[in-house]
Protein backbone atom coordinates (compact mmCIF):
# COMPACT_ATOMS: atom_id res chain seq x y z
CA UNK A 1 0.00 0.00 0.00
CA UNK A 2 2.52 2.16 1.06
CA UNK A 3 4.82 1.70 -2.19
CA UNK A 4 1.78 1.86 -4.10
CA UNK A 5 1.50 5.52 -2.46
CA UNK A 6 4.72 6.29 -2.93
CA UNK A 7 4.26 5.40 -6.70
CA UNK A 8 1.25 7.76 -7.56
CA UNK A 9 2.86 10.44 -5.74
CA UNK A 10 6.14 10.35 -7.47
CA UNK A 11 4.13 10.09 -10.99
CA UNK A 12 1.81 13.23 -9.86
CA UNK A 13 5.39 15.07 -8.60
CA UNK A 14 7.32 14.16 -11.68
CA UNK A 15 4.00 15.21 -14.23
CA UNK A 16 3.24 18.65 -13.11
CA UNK A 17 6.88 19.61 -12.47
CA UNK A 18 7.44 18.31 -16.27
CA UNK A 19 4.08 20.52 -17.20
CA UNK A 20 5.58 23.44 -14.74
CA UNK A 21 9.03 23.47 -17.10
CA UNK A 22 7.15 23.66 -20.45
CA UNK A 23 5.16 26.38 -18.98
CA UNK A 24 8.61 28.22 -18.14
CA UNK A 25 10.07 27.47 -21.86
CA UNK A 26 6.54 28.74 -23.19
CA UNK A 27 6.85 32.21 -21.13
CA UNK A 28 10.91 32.09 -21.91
CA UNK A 29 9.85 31.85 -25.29
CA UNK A 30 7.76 34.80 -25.16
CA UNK A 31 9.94 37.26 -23.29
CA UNK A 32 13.08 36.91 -25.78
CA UNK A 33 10.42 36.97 -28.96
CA UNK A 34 11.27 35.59 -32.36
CA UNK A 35 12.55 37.68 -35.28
CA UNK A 36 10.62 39.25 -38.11
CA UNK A 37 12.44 36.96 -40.65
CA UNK A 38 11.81 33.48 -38.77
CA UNK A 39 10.05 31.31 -39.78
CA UNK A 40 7.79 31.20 -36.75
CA UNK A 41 6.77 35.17 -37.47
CA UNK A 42 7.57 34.98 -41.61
CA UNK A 43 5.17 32.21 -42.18
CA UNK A 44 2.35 34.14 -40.75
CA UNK A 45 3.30 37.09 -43.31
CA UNK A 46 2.70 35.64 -46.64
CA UNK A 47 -0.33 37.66 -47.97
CA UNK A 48 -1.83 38.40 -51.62
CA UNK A 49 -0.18 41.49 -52.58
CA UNK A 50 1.96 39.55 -55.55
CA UNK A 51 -1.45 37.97 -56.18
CA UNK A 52 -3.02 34.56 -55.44
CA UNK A 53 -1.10 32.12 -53.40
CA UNK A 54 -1.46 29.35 -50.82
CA UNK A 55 -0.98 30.27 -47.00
CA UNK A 56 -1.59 33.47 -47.61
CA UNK A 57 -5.37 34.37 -46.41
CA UNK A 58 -3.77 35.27 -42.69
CA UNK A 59 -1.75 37.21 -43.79
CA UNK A 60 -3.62 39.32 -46.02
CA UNK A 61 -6.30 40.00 -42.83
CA UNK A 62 -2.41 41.06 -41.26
CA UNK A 63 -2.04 43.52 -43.52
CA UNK A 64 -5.67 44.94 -43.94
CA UNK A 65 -5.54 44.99 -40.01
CA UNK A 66 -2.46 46.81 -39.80
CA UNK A 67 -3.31 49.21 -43.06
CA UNK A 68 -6.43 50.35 -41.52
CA UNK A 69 -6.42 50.27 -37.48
CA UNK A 70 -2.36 50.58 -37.22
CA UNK A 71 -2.16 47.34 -35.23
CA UNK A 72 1.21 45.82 -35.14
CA UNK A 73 1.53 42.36 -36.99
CA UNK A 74 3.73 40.96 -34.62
CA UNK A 75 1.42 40.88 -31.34
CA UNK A 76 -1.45 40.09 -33.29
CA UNK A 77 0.14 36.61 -34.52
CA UNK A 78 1.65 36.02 -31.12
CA UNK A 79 -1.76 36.82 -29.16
CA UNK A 80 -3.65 34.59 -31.86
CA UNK A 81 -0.88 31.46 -31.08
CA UNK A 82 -1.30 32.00 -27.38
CA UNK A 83 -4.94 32.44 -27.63
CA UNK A 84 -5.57 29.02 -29.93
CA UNK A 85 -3.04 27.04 -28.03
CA UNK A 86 -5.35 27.79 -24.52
CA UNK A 87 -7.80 26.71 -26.20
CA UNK A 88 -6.60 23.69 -27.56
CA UNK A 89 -5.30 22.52 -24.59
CA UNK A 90 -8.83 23.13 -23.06
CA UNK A 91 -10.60 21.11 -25.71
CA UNK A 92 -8.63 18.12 -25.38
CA UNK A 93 -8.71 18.40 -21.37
CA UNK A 94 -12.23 18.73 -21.65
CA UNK A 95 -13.12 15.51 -24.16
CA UNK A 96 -10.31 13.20 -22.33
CA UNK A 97 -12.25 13.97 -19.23
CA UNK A 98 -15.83 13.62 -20.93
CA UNK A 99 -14.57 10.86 -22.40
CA UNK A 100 -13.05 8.93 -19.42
CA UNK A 101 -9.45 8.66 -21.00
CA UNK A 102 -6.12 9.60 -19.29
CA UNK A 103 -4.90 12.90 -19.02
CA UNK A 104 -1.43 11.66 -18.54
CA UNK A 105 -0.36 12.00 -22.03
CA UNK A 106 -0.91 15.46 -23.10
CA UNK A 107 2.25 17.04 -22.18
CA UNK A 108 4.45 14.68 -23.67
CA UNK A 109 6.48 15.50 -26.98
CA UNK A 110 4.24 13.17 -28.90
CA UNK A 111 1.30 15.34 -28.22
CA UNK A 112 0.02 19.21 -26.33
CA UNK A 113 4.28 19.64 -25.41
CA UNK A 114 5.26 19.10 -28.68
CA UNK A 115 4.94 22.61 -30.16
CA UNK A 116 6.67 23.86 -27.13
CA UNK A 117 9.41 21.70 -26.84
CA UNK A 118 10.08 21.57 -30.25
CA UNK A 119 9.64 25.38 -30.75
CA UNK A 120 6.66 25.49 -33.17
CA UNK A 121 3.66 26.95 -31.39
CA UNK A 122 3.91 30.49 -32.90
CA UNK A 123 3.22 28.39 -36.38
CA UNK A 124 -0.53 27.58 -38.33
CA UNK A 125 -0.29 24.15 -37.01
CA UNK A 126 -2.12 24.76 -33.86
CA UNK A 127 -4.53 27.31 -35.75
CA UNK A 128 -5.29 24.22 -38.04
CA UNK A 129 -5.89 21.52 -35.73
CA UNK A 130 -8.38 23.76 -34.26
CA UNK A 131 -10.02 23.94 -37.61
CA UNK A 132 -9.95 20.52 -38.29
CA UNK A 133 -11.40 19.79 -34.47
CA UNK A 134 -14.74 21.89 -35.52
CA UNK A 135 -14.88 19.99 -38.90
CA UNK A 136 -14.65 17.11 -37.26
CA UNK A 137 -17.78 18.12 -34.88
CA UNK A 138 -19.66 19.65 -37.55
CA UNK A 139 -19.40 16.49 -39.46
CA UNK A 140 -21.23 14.47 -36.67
CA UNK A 141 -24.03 16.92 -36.65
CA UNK A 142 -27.04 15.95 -38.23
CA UNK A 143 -28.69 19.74 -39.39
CA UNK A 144 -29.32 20.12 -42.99
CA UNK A 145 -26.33 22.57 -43.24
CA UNK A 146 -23.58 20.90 -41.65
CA UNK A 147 -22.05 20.46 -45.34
CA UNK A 148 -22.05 24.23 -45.92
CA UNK A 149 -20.08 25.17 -42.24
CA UNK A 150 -17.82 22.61 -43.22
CA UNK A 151 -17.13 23.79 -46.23
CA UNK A 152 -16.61 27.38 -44.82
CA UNK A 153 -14.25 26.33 -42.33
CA UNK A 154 -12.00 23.77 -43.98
CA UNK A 155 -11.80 26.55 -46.94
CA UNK A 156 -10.33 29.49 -44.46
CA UNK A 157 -7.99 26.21 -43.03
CA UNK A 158 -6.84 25.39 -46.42
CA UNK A 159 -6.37 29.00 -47.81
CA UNK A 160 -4.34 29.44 -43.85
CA UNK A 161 -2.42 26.61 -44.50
CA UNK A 162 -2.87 23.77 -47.05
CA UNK A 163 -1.65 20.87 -44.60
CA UNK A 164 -4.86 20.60 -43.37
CA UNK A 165 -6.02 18.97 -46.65
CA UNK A 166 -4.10 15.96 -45.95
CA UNK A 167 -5.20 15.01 -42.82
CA UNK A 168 -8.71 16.57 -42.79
CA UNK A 169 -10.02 15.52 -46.44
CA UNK A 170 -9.43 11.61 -46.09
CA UNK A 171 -11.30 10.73 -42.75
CA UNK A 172 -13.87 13.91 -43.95
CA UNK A 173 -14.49 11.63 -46.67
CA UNK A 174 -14.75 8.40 -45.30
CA UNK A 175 -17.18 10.06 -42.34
CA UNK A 176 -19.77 11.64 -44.55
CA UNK A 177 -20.32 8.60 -46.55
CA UNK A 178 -21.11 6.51 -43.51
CA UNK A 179 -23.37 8.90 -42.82
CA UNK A 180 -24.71 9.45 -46.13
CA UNK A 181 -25.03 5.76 -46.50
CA UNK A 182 -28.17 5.79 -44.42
CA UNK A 183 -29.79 7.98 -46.83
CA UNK A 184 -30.08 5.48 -49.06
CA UNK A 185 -31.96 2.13 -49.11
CA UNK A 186 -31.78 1.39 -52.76
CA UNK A 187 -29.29 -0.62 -55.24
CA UNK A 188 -25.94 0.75 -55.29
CA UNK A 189 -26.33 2.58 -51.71
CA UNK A 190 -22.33 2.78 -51.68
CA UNK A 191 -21.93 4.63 -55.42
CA UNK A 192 -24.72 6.70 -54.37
CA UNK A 193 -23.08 7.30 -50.87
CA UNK A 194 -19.51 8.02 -52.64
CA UNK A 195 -20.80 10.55 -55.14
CA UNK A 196 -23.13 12.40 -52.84
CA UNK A 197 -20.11 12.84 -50.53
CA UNK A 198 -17.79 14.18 -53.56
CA UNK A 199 -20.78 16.72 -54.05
CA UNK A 200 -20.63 17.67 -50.49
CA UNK A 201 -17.47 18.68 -50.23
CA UNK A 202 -16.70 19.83 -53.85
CA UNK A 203 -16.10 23.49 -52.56
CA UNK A 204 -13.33 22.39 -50.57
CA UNK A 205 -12.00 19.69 -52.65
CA UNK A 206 -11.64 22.71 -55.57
CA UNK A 207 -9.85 25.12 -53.07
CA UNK A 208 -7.41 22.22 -52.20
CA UNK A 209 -6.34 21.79 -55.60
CA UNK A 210 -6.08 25.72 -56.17
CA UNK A 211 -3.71 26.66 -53.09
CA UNK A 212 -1.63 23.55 -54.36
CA UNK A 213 -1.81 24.89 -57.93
CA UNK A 214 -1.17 28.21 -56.87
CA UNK A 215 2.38 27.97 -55.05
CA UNK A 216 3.99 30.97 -55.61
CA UNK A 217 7.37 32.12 -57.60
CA UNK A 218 10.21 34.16 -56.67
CA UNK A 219 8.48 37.34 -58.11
CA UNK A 220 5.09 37.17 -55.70
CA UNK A 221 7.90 36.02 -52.91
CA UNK A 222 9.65 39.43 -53.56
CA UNK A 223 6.07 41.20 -53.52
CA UNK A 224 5.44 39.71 -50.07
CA UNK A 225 8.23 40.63 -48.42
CA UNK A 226 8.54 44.12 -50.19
CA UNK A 227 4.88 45.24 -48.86
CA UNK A 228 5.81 44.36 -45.34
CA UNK A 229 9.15 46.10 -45.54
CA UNK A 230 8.08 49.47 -43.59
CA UNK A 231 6.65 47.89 -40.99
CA UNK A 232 8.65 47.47 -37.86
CA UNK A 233 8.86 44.41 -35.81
CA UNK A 234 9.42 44.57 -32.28
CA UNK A 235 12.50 41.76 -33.48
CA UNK A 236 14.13 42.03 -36.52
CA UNK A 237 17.15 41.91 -38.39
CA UNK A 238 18.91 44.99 -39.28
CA UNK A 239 19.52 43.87 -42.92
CA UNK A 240 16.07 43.06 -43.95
CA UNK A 241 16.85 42.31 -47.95
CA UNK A 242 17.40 38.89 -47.81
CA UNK A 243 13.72 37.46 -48.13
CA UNK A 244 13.38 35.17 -45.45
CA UNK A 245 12.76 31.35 -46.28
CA UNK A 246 9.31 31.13 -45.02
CA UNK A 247 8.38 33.49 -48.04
CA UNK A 248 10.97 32.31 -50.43
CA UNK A 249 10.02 28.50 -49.81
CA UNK A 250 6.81 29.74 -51.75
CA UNK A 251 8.84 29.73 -55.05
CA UNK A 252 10.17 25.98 -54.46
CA UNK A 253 9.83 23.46 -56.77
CA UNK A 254 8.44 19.97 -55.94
CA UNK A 255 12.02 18.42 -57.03
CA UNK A 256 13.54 21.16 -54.24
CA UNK A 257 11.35 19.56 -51.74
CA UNK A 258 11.90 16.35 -52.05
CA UNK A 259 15.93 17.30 -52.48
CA UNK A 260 15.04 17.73 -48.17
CA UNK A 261 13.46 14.24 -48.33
CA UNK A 262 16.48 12.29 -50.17
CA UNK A 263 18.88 14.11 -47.98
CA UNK A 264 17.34 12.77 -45.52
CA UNK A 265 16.87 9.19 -46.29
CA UNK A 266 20.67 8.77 -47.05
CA UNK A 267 21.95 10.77 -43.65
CA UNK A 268 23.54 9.33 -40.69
CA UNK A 269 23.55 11.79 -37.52
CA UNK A 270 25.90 10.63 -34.84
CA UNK A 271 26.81 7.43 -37.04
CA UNK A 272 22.95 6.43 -36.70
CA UNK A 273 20.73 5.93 -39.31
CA UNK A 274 18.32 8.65 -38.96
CA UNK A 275 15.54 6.86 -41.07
CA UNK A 276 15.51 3.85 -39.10
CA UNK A 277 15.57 5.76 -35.91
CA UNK A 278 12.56 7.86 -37.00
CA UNK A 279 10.38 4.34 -37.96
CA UNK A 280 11.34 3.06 -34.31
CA UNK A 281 9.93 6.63 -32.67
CA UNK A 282 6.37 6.36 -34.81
CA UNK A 283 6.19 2.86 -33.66
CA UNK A 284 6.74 3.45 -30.39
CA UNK A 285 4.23 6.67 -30.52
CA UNK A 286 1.97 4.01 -31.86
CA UNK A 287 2.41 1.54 -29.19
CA UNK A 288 1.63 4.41 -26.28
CA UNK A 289 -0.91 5.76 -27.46
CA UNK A 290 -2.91 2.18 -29.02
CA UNK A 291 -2.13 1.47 -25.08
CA UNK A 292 -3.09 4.85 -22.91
CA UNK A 293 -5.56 2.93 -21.01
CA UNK A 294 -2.38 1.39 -19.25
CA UNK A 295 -1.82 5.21 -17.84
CA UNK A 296 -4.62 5.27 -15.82
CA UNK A 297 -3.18 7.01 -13.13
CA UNK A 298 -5.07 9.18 -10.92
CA UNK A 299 -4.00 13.27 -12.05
CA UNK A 300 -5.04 15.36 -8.97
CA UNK A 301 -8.69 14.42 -8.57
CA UNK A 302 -9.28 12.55 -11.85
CA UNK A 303 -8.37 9.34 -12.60
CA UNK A 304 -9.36 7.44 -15.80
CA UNK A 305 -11.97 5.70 -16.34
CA UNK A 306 -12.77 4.34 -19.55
CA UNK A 307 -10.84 1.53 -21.39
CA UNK A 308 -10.21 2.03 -25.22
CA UNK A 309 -11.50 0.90 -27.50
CA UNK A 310 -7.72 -0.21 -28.94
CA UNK A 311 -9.65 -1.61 -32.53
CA UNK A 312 -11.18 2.17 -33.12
CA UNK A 313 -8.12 4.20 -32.23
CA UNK A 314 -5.27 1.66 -34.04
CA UNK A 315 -7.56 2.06 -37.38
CA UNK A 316 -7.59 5.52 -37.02
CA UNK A 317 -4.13 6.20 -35.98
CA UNK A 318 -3.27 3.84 -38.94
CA UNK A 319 -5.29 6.04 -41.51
CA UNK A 320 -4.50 8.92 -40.07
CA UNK A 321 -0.84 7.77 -40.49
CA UNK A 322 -1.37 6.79 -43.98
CA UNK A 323 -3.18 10.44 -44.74
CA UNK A 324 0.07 12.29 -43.93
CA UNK A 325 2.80 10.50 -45.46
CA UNK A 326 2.50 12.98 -48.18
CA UNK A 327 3.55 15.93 -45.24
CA UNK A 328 6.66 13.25 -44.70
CA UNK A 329 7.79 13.10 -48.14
CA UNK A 330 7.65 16.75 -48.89
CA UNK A 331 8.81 18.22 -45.75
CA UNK A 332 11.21 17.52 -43.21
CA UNK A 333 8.86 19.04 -39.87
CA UNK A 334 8.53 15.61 -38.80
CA UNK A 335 7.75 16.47 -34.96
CA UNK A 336 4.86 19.04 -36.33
CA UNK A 337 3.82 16.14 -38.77
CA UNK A 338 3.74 13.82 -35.45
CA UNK A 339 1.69 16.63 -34.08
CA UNK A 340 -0.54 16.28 -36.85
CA UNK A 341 -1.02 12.49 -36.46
CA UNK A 342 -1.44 12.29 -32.65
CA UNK A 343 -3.55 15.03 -32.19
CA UNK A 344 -5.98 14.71 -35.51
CA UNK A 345 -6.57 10.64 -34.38
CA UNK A 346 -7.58 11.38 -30.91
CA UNK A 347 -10.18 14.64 -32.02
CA UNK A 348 -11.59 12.27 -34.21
CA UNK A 349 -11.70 8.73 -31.75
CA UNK A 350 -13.20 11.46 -29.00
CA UNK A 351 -15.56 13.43 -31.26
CA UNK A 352 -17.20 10.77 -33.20
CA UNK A 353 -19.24 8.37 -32.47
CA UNK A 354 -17.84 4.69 -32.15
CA UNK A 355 -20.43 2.57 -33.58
CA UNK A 356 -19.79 4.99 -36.77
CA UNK A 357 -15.80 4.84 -36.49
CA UNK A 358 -16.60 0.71 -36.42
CA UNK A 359 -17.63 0.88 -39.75
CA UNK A 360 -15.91 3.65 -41.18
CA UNK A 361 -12.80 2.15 -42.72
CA UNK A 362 -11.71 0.06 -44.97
CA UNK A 363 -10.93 -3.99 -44.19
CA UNK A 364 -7.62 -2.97 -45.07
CA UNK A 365 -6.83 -0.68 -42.51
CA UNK A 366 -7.95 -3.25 -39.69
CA UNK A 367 -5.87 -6.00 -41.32
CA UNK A 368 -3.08 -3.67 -41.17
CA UNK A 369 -3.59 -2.41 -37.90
CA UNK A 370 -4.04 -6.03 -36.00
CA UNK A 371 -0.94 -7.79 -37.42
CA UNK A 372 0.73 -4.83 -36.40
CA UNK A 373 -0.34 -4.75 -32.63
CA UNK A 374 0.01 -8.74 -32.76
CA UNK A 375 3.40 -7.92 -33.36
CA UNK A 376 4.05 -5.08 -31.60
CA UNK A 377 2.82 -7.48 -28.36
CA UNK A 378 4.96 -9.78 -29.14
CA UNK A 379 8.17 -7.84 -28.32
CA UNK A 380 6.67 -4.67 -26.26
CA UNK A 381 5.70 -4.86 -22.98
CA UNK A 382 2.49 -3.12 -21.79
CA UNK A 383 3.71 -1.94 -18.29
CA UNK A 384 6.86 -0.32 -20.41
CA UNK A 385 4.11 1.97 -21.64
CA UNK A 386 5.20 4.60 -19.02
CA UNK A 387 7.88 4.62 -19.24
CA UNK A 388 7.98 4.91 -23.22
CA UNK A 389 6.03 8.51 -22.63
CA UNK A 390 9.22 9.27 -20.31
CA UNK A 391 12.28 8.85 -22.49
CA UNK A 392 10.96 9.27 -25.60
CA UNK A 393 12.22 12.47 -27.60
CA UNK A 394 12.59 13.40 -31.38
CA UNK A 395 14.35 16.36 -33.08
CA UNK A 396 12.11 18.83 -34.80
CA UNK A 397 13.76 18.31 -37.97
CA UNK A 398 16.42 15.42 -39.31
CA UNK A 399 17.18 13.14 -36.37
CA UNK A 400 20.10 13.72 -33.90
CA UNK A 401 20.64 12.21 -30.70
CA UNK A 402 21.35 15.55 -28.60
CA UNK A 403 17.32 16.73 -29.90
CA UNK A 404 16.07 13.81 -29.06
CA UNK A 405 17.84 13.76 -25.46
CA UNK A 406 16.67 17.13 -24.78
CA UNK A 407 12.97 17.07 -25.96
CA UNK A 408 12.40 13.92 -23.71
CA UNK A 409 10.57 14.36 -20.29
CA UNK A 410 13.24 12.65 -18.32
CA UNK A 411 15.64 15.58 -18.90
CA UNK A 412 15.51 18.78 -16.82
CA UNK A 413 14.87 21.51 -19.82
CA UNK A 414 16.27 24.88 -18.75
CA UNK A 415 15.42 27.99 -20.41
């Protein structure tokens, strides 16, 4: 009894000092700022004054905003991360504790801690994933005009940030047809279902394929830059004529892009070979969080209640998976792709219901995902599962050991 004590008490010390340190690196973060021509701040600058191009709806509301009320661009995109990462911590708090799961998770670099400890939360990903949480709801809605708000929204997420296609528009898809599959009671319910579905969401299908037409070139990457050139930034560079990558990675080519992919795929970081390393950490990721109902530790008042339904969430984690592999082969973010993943599977296991996520995918994804957990139990432990969300770490970018070291929970991070 007494070690037993000991045990949940040490856990409970060990968790909110971890949470207390990220908070620390969060208000660190804020205090010494980020420069005009990061990436963090640049990103949220792209706008349509060299015309037409993807990412760049936010920033044309910047410039608007600042044109006509005099507001400074700079606190406006650091009060809007702050502002959507509050809230996206409160919505998964909220639906793990609706939903009986285990809080214990959410500060880990897999999922809520990731775009703190891997420096990313003044980005679009945690605009996005709040976009993609209230298509998800809307979807499970049954009003006549859930298919126009869903529309609306995933149109301002795509025109934001085109990412969101990729992980949004496969599981939309598959969601809406179970649903519209009820409609029918005729011959060829599933054709029906399939094109009734494509109808649905033609507006946002369209806009996908425009802001991926529609990438930019080195002259509406000059026009960018030059229209934000008189405004100051509370951080900035003193040379400002270089045009920072954010906006410049607008002019890319798809063969540039994937030069980041093949670099990586032949690169050894500390004499390790960083691709195997990074299959090993999505495993792993897999296994914890296909086994969260092992973490059902009690977190100040609240303790777990609910076991998983481990069939629902390894299909969906699987698909999910599957969904962004594109984001994997054209980018090298791979800790805000993981943040994709992790958090876009659990909105959808906690916001839908299960007897519709049951039928929802294919017979291939649940072939996939139950050799893979028969195998995965055949050489992983599930009391290890704790201690997987303690040492595991991954770099932001390519793989090195010292990132992944640092970004684990076991290590004391200091500002």
């Amino acid at each position: 009894m007494i070690a037993n004590f000991n045990k949940k008490n040490l856990i409970n010390i060990f968790y909110f000092s971890f949470i207390f340190i990220l908070i620390i690196d969060f208000v660190f973060s804020i205090i010494i700022g980020f420069e005009k021509e990061s990436w963090n701040i640049a990103e949220f600058l792209i706008n349509y004054q060299g015309g037409f191009v993807r990412r760049g709806l936010f920033g044309e509301l910047l410039y608007l905003t600042y044109n006509s009320l005099g507001i400074n661009p700079y606190y406006l995109i650091l009060s809007t991360c702050i502002i959507f990462y509050v809230i996206l911590i409160i919505i998964f708090v909220r639906l793990f504790i609706k939903n009986g799961y285990t809080l214990f998770i959410l500060p880990f670099v897999f999922f809520l801690g990731n775009p703190i400890i891997s420096e990313f939360w003044v980005r679009k990903d945690i605009l996005i994933i709040c976009f993609f949480i209230l298509i998800v709801y809307m979807s499970t809605l049954k009003s006549n005009l859930y298919p126009v708000f869903i529309n609306f929204f995933l149109i301002i997420g795509l025109l934001i940030h085109e990412s969101i296609g990729f992980f949004c528009l496969p599981i939309l898809f598959l969601v809406l047809i179970s649903k519209n599959h009820f409609f029918y009671k005729t011959e060829n319910t599933t054709i029906k279902s399939i094109f009734f579905t494509i109808f649905q969401i033609l507006p946002s299908l369209l806009t996908f394929f425009c802001v991926l037409y529609f990438k930019g070139s080195k002259y509406i990457s000059c026009q960018i830059w030059n229209s934000w050139k008189s405004v100051s930034f509370p951080f900035q560079a003193n040379d400002d004529s270089q045009i920072p990558s954010a906006i410049f990675a607008l002019s890319w080519s798809l063969k540039q892009g994937l030069s980041y992919t093949i670099n990586i795929l032949t690169n050894f970081n500390d004499n390790i070979y960083a691709p195997l390393v990074w299959v090993l950490i999505l495993v792993i990721i897999y296994f914890i969080l296909t086994n969260t109902s092992k973490l059902n530790y009690k977190i100040l008042n609240y303790k777990p209640y609910i076991n998983i339904n481990k069939k629902n969430i390894s299909n969906i984690l699987i698909f999910q998976f599957i969904s962004i592999i594109p984001l994997f082969i054209l980018g090298w973010d791979y800790s805000r792709w993981v943040f994709y993943w992790t958090t876009s599977s659990f909105a959808i296991i906690l916001l839908v219901p299960e007897r519709e996520l049951s039928v929802v995918f294919p017979k291939i994804i649940s072939t996939i995902s139950t050799k893979l957990n028969n195998i995965l139990d055949l050489f992983l432990n599930n009391s290890n599962v704790l201690l997987f969300c303690i040492i595991i770490g991954f770099s932001p970018y390519s793989w090195s050991l010292k990132s992944s070291i640092i970004s684990s929970s076991f290590v004391i991070r200091v500002c």
